[in-house]
Protein backbone atom coordinates (compact mmCIF):
# COMPACT_ATOMS: atom_id res chain seq x y z
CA UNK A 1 0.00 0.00 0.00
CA UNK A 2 1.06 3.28 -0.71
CA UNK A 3 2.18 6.53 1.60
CA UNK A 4 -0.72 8.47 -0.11
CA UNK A 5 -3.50 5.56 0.49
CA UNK A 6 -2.21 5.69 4.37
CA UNK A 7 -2.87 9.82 4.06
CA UNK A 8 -6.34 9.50 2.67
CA UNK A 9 -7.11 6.19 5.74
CA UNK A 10 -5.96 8.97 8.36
CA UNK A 11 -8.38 11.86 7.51
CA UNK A 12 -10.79 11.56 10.17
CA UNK A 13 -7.98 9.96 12.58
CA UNK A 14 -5.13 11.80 11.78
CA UNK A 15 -7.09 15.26 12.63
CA UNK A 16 -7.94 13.42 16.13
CA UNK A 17 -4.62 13.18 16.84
CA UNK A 18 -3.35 16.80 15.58
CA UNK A 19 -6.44 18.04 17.96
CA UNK A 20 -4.83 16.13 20.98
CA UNK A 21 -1.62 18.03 20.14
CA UNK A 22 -2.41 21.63 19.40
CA UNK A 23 -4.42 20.53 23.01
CA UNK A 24 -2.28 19.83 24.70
CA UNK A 25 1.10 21.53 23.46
CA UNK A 26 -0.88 24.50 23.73
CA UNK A 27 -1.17 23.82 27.46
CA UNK A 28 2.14 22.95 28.66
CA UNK A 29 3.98 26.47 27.97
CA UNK A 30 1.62 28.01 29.94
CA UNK A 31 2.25 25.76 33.43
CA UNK A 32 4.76 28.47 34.75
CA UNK A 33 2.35 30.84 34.57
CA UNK A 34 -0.54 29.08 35.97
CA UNK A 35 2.31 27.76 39.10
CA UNK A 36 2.97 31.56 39.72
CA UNK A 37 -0.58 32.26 39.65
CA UNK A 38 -1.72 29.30 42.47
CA UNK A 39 1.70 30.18 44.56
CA UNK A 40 2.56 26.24 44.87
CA UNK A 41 5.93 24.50 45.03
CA UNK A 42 7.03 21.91 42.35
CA UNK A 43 5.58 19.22 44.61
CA UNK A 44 2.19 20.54 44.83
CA UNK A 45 2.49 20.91 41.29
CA UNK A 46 2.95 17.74 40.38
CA UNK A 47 0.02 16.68 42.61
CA UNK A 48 -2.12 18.85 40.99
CA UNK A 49 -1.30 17.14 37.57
CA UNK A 50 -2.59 14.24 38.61
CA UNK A 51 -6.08 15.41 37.70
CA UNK A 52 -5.26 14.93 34.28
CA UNK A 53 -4.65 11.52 34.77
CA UNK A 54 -7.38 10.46 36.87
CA UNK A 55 -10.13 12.41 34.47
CA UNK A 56 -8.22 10.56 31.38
CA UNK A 57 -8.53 6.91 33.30
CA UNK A 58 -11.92 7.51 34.25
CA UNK A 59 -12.65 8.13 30.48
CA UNK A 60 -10.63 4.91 29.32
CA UNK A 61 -12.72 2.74 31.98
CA UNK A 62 -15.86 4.05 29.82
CA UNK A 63 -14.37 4.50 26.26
CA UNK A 64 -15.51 0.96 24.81
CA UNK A 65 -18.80 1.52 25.78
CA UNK A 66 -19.44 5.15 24.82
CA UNK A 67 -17.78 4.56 21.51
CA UNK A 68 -20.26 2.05 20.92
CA UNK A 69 -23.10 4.51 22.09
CA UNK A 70 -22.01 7.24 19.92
CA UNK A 71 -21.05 4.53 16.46
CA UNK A 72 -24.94 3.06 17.12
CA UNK A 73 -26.38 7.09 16.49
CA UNK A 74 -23.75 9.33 14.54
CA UNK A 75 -21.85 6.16 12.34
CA UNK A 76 -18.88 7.44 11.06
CA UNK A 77 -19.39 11.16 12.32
CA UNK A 78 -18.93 9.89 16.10
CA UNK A 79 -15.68 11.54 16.88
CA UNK A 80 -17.76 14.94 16.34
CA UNK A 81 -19.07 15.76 19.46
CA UNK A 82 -15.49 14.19 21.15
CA UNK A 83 -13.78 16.86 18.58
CA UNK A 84 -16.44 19.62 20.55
CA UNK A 85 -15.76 18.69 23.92
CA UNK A 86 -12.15 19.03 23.38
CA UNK A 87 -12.37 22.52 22.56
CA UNK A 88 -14.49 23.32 25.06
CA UNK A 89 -12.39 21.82 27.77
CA UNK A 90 -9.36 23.81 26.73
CA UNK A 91 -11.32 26.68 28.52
CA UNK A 92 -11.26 25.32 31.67
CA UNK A 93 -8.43 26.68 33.37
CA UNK A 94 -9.71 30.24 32.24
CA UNK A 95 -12.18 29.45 35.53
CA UNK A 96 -9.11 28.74 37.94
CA UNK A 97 -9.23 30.83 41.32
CA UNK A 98 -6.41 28.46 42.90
CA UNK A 99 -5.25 25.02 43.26
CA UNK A 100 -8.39 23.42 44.10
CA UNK A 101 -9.69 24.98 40.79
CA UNK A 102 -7.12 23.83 39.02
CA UNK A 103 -7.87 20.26 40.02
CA UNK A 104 -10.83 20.23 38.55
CA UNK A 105 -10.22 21.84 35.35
CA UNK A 106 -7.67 19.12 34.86
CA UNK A 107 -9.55 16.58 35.85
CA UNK A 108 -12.27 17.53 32.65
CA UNK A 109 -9.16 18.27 30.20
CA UNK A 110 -7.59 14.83 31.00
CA UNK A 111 -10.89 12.85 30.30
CA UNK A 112 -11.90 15.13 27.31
CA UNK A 113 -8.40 14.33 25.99
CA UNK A 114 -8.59 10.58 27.05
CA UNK A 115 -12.05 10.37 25.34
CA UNK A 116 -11.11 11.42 21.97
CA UNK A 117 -7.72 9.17 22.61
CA UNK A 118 -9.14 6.19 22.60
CA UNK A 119 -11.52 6.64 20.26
CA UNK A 120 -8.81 7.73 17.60
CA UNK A 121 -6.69 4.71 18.35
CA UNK A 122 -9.97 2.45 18.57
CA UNK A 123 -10.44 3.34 14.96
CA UNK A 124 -6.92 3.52 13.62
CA UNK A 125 -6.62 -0.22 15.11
CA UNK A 126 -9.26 -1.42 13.12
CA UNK A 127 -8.03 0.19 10.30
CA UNK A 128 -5.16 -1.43 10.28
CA UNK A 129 -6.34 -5.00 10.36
CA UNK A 130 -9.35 -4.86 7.70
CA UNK A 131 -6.85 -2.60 5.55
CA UNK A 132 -3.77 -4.21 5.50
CA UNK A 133 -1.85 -0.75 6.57
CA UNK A 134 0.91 0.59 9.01
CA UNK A 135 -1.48 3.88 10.35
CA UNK A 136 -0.24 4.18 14.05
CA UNK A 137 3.14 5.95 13.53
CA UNK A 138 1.67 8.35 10.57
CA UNK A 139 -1.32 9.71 12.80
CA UNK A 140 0.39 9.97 16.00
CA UNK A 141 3.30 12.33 13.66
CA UNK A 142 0.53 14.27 13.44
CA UNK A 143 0.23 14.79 17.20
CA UNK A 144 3.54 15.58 17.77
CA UNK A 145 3.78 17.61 14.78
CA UNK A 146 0.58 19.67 16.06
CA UNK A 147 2.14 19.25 20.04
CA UNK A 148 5.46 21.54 17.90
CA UNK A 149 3.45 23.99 16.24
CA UNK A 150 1.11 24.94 19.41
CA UNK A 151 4.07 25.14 22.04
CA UNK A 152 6.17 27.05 20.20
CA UNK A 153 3.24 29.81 19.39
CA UNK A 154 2.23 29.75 22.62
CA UNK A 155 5.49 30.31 24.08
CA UNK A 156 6.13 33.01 21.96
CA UNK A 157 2.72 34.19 23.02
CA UNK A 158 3.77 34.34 26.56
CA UNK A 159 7.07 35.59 25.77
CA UNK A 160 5.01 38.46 24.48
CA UNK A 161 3.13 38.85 27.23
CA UNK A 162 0.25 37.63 26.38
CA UNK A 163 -1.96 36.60 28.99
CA UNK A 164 -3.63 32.91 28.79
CA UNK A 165 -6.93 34.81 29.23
CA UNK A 166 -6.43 36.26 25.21
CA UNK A 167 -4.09 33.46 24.09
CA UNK A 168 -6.82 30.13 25.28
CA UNK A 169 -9.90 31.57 22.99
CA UNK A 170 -7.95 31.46 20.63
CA UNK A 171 -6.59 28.07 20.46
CA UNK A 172 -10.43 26.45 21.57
CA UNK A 173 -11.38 28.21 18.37
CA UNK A 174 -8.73 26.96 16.26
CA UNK A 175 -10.10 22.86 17.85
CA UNK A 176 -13.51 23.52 16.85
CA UNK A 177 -12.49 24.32 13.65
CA UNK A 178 -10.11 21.32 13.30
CA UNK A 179 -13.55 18.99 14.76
CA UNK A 180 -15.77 19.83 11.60
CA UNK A 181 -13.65 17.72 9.34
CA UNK A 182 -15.72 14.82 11.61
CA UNK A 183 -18.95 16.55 9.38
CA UNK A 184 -17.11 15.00 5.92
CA UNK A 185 -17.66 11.60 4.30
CA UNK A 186 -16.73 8.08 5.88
CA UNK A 187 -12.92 6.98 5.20
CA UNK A 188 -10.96 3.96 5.75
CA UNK A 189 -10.98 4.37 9.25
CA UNK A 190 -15.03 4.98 9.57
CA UNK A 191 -15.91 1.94 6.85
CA UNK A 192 -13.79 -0.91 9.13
CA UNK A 193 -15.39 0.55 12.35
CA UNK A 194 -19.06 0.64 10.96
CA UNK A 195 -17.81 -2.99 9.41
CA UNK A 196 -16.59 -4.32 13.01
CA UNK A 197 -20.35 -2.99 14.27
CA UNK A 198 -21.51 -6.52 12.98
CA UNK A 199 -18.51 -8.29 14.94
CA UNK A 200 -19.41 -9.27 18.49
CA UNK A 201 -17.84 -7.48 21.52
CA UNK A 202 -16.62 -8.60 24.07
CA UNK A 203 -14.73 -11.08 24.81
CA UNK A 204 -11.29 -12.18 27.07
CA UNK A 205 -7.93 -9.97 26.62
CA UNK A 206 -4.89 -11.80 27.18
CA UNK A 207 -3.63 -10.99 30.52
CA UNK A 208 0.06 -11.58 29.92
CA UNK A 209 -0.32 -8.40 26.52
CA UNK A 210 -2.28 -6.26 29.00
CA UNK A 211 0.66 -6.84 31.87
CA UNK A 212 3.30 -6.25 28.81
CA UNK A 213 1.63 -3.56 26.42
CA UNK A 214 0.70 -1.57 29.58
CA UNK A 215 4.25 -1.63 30.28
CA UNK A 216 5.75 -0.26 27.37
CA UNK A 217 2.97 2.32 27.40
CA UNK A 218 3.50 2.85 30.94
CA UNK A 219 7.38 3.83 30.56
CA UNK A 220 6.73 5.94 27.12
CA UNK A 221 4.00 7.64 28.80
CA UNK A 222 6.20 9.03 31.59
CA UNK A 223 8.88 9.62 29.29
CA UNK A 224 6.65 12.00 27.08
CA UNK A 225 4.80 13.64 29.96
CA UNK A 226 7.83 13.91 31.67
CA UNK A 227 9.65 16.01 28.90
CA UNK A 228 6.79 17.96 27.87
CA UNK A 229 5.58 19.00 31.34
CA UNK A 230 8.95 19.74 32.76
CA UNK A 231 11.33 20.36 29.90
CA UNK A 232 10.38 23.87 30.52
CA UNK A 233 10.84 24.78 33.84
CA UNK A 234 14.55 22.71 33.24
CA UNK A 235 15.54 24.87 30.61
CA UNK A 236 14.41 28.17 32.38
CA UNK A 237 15.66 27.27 35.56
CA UNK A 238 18.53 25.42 35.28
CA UNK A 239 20.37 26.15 31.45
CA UNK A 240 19.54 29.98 31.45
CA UNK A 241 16.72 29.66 29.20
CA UNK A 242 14.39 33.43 29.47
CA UNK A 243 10.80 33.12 30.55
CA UNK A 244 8.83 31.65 27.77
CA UNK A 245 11.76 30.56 25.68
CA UNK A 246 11.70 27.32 27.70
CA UNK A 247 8.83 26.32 25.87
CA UNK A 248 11.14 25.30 22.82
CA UNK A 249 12.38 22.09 24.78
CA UNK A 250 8.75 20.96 24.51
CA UNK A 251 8.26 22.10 21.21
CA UNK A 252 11.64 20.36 19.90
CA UNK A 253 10.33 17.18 21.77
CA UNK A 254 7.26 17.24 20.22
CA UNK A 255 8.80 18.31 16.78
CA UNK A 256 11.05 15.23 16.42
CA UNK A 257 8.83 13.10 18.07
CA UNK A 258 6.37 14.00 14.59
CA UNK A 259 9.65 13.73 12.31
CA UNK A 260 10.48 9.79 14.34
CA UNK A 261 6.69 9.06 13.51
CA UNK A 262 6.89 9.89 10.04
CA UNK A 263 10.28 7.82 9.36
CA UNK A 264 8.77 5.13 11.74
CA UNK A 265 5.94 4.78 9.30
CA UNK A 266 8.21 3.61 6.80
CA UNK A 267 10.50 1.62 8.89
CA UNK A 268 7.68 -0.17 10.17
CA UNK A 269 7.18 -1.69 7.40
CA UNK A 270 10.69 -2.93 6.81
CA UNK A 271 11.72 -3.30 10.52
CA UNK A 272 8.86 -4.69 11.80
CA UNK A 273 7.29 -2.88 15.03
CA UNK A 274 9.66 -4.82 17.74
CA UNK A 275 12.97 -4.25 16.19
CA UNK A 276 11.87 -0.45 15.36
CA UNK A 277 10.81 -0.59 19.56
CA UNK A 278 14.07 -1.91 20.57
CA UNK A 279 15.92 0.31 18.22
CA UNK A 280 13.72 3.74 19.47
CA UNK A 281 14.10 2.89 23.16
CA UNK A 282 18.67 2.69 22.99
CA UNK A 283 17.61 5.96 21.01
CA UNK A 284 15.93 7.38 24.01
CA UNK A 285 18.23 6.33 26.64
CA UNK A 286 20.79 8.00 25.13
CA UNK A 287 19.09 11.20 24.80
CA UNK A 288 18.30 11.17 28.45
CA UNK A 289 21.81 10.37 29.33
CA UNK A 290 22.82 13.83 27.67
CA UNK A 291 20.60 16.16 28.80
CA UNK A 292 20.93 14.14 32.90
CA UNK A 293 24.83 14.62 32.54
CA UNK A 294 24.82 17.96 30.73
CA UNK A 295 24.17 21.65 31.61
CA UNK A 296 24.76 23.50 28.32
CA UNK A 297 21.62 24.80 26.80
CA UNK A 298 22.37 23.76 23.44
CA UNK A 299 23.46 20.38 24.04
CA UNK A 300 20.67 19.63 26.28
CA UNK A 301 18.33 20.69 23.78
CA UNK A 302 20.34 17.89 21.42
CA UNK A 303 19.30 15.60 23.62
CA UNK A 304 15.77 15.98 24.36
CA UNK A 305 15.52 16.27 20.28
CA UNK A 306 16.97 12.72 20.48
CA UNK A 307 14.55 11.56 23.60
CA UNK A 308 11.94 12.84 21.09
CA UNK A 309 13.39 10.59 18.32
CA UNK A 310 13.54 7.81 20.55
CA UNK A 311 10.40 7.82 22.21
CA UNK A 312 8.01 8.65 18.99
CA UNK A 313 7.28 5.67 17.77
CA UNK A 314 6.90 3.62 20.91
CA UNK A 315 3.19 4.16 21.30
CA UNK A 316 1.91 3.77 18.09
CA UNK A 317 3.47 0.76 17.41
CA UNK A 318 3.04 -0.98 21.09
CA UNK A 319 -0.97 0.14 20.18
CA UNK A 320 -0.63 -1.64 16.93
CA UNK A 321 1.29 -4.81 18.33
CA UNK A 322 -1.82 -5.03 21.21
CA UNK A 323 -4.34 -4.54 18.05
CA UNK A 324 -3.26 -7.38 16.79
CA UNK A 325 -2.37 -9.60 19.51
CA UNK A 326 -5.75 -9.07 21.04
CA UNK A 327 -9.01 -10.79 19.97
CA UNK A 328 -10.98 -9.55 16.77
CA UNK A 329 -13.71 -9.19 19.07
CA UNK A 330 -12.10 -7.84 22.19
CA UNK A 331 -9.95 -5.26 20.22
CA UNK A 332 -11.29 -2.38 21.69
CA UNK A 333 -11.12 -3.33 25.11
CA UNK A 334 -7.70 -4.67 24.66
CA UNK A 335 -6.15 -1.48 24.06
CA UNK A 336 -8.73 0.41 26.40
CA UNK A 337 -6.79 -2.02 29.47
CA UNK A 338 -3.39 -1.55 27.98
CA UNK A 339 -4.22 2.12 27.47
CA UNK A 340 -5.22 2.11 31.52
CA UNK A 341 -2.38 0.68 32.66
CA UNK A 342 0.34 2.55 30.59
CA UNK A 343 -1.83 5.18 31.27
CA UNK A 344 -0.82 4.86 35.16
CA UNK A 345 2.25 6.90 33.97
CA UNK A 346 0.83 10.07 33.84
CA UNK A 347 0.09 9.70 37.43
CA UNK A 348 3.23 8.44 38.71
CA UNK A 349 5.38 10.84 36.03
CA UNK A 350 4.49 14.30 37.41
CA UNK A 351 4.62 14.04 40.66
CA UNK A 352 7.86 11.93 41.24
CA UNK A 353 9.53 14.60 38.55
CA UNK A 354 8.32 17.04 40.66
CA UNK A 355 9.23 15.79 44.07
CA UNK A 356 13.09 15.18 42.08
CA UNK A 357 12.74 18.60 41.02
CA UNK A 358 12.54 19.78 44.43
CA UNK A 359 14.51 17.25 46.14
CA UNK A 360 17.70 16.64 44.20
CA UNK A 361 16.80 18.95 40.71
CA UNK A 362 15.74 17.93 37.39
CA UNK A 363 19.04 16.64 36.21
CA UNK A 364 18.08 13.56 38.09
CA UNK A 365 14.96 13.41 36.36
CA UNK A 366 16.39 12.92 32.75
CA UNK A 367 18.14 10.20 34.74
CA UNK A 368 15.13 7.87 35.86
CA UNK A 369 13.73 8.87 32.04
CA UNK A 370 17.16 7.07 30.41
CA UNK A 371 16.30 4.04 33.51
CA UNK A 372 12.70 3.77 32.08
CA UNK A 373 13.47 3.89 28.28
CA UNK A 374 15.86 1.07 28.96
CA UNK A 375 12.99 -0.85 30.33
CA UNK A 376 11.03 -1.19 26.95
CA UNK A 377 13.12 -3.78 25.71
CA UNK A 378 12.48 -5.85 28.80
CA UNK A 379 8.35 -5.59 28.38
CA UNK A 380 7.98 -6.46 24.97
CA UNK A 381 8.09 -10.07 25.19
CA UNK A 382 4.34 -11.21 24.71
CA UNK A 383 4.25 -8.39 22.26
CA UNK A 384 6.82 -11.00 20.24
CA UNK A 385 3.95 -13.29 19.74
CA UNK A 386 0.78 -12.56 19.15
CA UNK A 387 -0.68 -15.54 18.69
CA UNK A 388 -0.17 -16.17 22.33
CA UNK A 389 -3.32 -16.50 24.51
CA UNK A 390 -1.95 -16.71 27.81
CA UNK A 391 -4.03 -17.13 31.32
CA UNK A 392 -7.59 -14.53 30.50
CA UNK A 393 -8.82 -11.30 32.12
């Protein structure tokens, strides 16, 4: 199959996933601003991140079932009001008085973001199978690519002096937008998921791929919100960085994670998705290792560029490996479980990097990112065979 045929499957999908990063890379440069504004230490901070998480989790739990809900009355269009909600979410921290406020605005941005998540990767999944094609890698490029664009405007926003009270209409404008291309015509990805409607659901997921594919996602997930959340505050704090120009270690992050994804599409297909994971994760320790041992700007911003290599493809292609390991009939919840698990990352990511932060510094941080890219290698066992249908959930 061709690059172009993969562009044309990834319409509906791929604008999913560039939602989800003009999100949520247009929420990260902002962080210092809203930590000034509740008066809390890097701790707290990382506390209060866990909202995200739980709200996304909480969505996961109920993702299989609302997908169905939403295929059974709007078909292919499904992702539409998801696409809505989105938008509107990005608002919320417009209504935060302090840290308590806070908490709940993250806790409806992380299951927004969760919702539309799984949904996108639901799809893409089936996609894959009924189509014969790699999709993963291309439409999470277009995350990261979208994560780049929206960090870097919105930390030059701030740099400006922009306050997030201009700067967030803005951006929840630009989402809505981005959610009408749900209005157009079914695609690849809509004709397998109305085709899977007549499939029944259900069904056991291997326990042994949700232990090991919640694993891998588990230590790219803290690798990625690690970097994005905090790649900031290290570069402004620690390598000299001015206020708002620290949200260019995010932005380069995200911008070769979208460049890995792209090139990972390809090499997918000669590599295979386990030697491409193996390859990614050496990648990533590496990239760590230089910006934990170094404090010159430049080089450290070599080296989350290289983290960002390292760690792009790891996600799409573990969520393609547990597509087809799982089921036909218990795809969906497959990666819904694996999703929860890995998904355990974004709680246990900000707040250790923020008690390190405070504790011993960020340097350290980088550190136990390098320790936990290492680990792919050893999780991706069951994800060797699929055919394996070890003891059942």
């Amino acid at each position: 199959m061709s690059f172009a045929a993969e562009i044309r499957a990834s319409r509906a999908t791929g604008a999913a996933l560039a939602m989800l990063g003009a999100y949520w890379g247009g929420f990260v440069p902002w962080l210092p601003e809203y930590k000034a504004r509740m008066g809390v230490s890097d701790a707290v901070l990382g506390q209060i991140l866990l909202a995200s998480a739980a709200g996304g989790m909480l969505a996961m739990a109920l993702a299989p079932r609302v997908g169905r809900w939403l295929e059974a009355r709007l078909g292919g269009r499904a992702m539409l009001p998801l696409g809505l909600l989105l938008a509107l979410a990005y608002l919320l921290p417009l209504t935060v008085g302090g840290p308590w406020g806070m908490v709940v605005a993250l806790l409806g941005m992380g299951a927004a973001m969760s919702s539309l998540d799984i949904a996108a990767n639901v799809h893409i999944s089936e996609a894959e199978e009924r189509e014969g094609l790699h999709l993963m890698n291309l439409n999470h490029a277009l995350f990261s690519l979208a994560f780049a664009v929206s960090a870097v405007a919105n930390g030059l926003a701030r740099r400006a002096g922009v306050p997030p009270e201009q700067a967030l209409p803005v951006v929840a404008l630009v989402l809505a937008a981005m959610a009408l291309i749900f209005l157009g015509p079914r695609d690849a990805v809509h004709q397998a998921s109305v085709g899977e409607e007549a499939r029944p659901r259900g069904g056991a997921v291997p326990l042994a791929l949700v232990i090991a594919g919640g694993s891998v996602l588990f230590a790219a997930f803290v690798a990625e919100n690690s970097v994005e959340t905090w790649a900031t505050f290290h570069f402004e704090r620690n390598l000299g960085a001015a206020p708002g120009e620290g949200a260019f270690g995010p932005a380069m992050f995200a911008f070769m994670m979208g460049v890995g994804r792209l090139f990972g599409q390809a090499l997918a297909r000669v590599l295979g998705s386990v030697r491409l994971l193996v390859l990614s994760a050496g990648l990533g320790v590496f990239g760590a290792l230089v910006v934990a041992l170094s404090g010159i700007l430049w080089l450290s911003i070599l080296g989350v560029a290289l983290i960002g290599l390292g760690a792009a493809v790891v996600v799409p292609s573990a969520s393609s490996l547990i597509g087809h390991a799982a089921p036909v009939q218990a795809r969906a919840r497959a990666i819904s479980l694996t999703w929860m698990v890995g998904f355990t990352g974004f709680f246990i990511g900000p707040v250790v990097m923020g008690l390190i932060a405070q504790t011993v510094g960020l340097f350290w941080g980088f550190g136990l990112i390098a320790v936990l890219m290492g680990s792919i290698v050893l999780a991706l066992g069951p994800l060797r065979q699929p055919e394996a249908r070890a003891a059942q959930l």
